[in-house]
C-alpha atoms as a PDB file:
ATOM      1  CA  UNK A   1     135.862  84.862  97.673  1.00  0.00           C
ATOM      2  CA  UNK A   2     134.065  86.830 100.497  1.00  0.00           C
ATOM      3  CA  UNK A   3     133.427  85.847 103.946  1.00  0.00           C
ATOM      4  CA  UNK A   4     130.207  85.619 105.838  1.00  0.00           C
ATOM      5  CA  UNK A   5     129.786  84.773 109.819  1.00  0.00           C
ATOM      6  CA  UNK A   6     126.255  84.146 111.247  1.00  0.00           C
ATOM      7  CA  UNK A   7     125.555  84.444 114.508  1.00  0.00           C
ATOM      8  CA  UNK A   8     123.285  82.595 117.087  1.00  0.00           C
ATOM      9  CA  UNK A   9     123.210  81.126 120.263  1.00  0.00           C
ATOM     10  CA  UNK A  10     123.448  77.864 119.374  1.00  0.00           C
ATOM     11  CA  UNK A  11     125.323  75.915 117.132  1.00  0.00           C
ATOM     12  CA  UNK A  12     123.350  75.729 113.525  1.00  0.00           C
ATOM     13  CA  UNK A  13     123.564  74.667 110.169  1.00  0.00           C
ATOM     14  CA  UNK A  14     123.360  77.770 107.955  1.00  0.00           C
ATOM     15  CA  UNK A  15     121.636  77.910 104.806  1.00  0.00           C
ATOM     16  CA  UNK A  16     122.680  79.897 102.298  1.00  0.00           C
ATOM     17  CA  UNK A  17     121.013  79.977  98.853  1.00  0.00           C
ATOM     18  CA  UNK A  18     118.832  76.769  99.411  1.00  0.00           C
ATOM     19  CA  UNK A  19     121.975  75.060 100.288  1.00  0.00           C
ATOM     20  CA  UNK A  20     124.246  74.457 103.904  1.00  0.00           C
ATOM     21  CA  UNK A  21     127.543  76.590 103.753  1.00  0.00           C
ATOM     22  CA  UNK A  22     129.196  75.584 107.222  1.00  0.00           C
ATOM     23  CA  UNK A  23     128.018  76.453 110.827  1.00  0.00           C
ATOM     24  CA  UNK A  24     127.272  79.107 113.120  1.00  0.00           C
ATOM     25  CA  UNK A  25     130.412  81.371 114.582  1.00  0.00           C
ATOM     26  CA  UNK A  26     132.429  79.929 111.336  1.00  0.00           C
ATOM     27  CA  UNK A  27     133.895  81.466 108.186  1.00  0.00           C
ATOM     28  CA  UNK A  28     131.987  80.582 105.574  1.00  0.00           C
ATOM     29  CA  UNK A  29     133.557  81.639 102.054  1.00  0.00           C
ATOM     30  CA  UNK A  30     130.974  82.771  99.167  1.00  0.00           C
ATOM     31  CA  UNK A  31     131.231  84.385  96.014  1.00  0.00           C
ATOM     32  CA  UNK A  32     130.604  88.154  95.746  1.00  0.00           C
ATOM     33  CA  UNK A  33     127.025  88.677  94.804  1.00  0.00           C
ATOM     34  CA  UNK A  34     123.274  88.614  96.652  1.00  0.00           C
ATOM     35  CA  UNK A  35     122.718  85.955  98.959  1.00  0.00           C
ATOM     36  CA  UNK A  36     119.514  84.555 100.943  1.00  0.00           C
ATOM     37  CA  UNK A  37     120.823  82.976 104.574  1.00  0.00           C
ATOM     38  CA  UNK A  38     118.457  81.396 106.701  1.00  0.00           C
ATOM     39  CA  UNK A  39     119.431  78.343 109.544  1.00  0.00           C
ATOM     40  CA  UNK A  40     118.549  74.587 109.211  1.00  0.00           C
ATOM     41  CA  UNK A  41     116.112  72.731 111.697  1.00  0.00           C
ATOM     42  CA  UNK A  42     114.653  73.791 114.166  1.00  0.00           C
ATOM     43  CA  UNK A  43     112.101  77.025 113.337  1.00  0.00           C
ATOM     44  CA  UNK A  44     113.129  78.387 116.544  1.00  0.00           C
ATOM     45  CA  UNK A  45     114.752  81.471 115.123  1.00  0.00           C
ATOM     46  CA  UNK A  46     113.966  84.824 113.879  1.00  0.00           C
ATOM     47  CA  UNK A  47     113.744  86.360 110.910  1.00  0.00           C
ATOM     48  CA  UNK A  48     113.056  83.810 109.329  1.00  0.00           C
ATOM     49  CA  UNK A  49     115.551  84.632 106.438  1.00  0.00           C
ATOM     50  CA  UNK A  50     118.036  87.664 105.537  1.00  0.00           C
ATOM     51  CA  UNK A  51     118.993  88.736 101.884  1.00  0.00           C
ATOM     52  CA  UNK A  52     122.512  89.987 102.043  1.00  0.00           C
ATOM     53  CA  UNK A  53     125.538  91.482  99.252  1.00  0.00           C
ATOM     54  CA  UNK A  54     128.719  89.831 100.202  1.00  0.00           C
ATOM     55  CA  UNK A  55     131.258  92.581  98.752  1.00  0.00           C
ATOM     56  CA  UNK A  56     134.964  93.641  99.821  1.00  0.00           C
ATOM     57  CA  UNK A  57     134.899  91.180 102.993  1.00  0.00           C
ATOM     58  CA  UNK A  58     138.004  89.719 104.635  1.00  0.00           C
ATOM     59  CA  UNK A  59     138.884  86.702 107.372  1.00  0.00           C
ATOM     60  CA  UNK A  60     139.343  89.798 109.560  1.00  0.00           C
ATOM     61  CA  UNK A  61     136.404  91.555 108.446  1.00  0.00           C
ATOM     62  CA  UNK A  62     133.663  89.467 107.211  1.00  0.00           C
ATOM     63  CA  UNK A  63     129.585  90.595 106.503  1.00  0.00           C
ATOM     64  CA  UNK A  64     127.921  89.617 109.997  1.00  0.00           C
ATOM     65  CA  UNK A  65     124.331  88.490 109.880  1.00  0.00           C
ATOM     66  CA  UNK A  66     122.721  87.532 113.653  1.00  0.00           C
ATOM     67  CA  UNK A  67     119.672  85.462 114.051  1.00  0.00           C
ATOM     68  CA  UNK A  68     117.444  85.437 117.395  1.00  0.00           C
ATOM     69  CA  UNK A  69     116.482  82.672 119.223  1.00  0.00           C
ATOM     70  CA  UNK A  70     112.639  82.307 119.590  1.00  0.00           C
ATOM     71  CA  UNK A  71     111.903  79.969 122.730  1.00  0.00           C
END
C-alpha cells in the first residue's frame, strides 16, 4: 500500500478516484498506481483536481498533494 496526505486549511473530505479515501491532514492508504484527488463540497478550492503516481511512499514519508483555499 502507499500513503497519500492532502493538505488544506480546513478539514475536507478527499476524493480520490471518484470516490472519498479519508480526510484532510490524514493517512490515507492507496494502491501503487495513477491517481486523480480532488476535495468534496464546497468548490472553494484550487486546482480543481491533481493527477498523482503513488510509488515507494511510507507512514513517514508519504506523496503530499496541497490544495488552496479560494475565498
Amino acid at each position: 500500500m502507499e500513503i497519500l496526505v492532502v493538505h488544506f486549511p480546513r478539514s475536507r473530505r478527499v476524493k480520490v478516484d471518484g470516490s472519498f479515501h479519508g480526510r484532510t491532514e490524514e493517512l490515507i492508504e492507496l494502491e501503487a498506481g495513477t491517481h486523480t484527488v480532488t476535495l468534496g463540497p464546497p468548490d472553494n478550492f484550487a486546482p480543481r483536481e491533481r493527477t498523482i503516481i503513488l510509488k515507494d511512499t511510507s507512514p513517514l514519508s508519504p506523496f503530499e498533494v496541497t490544495f488552496e483555499l479560494v475565498e
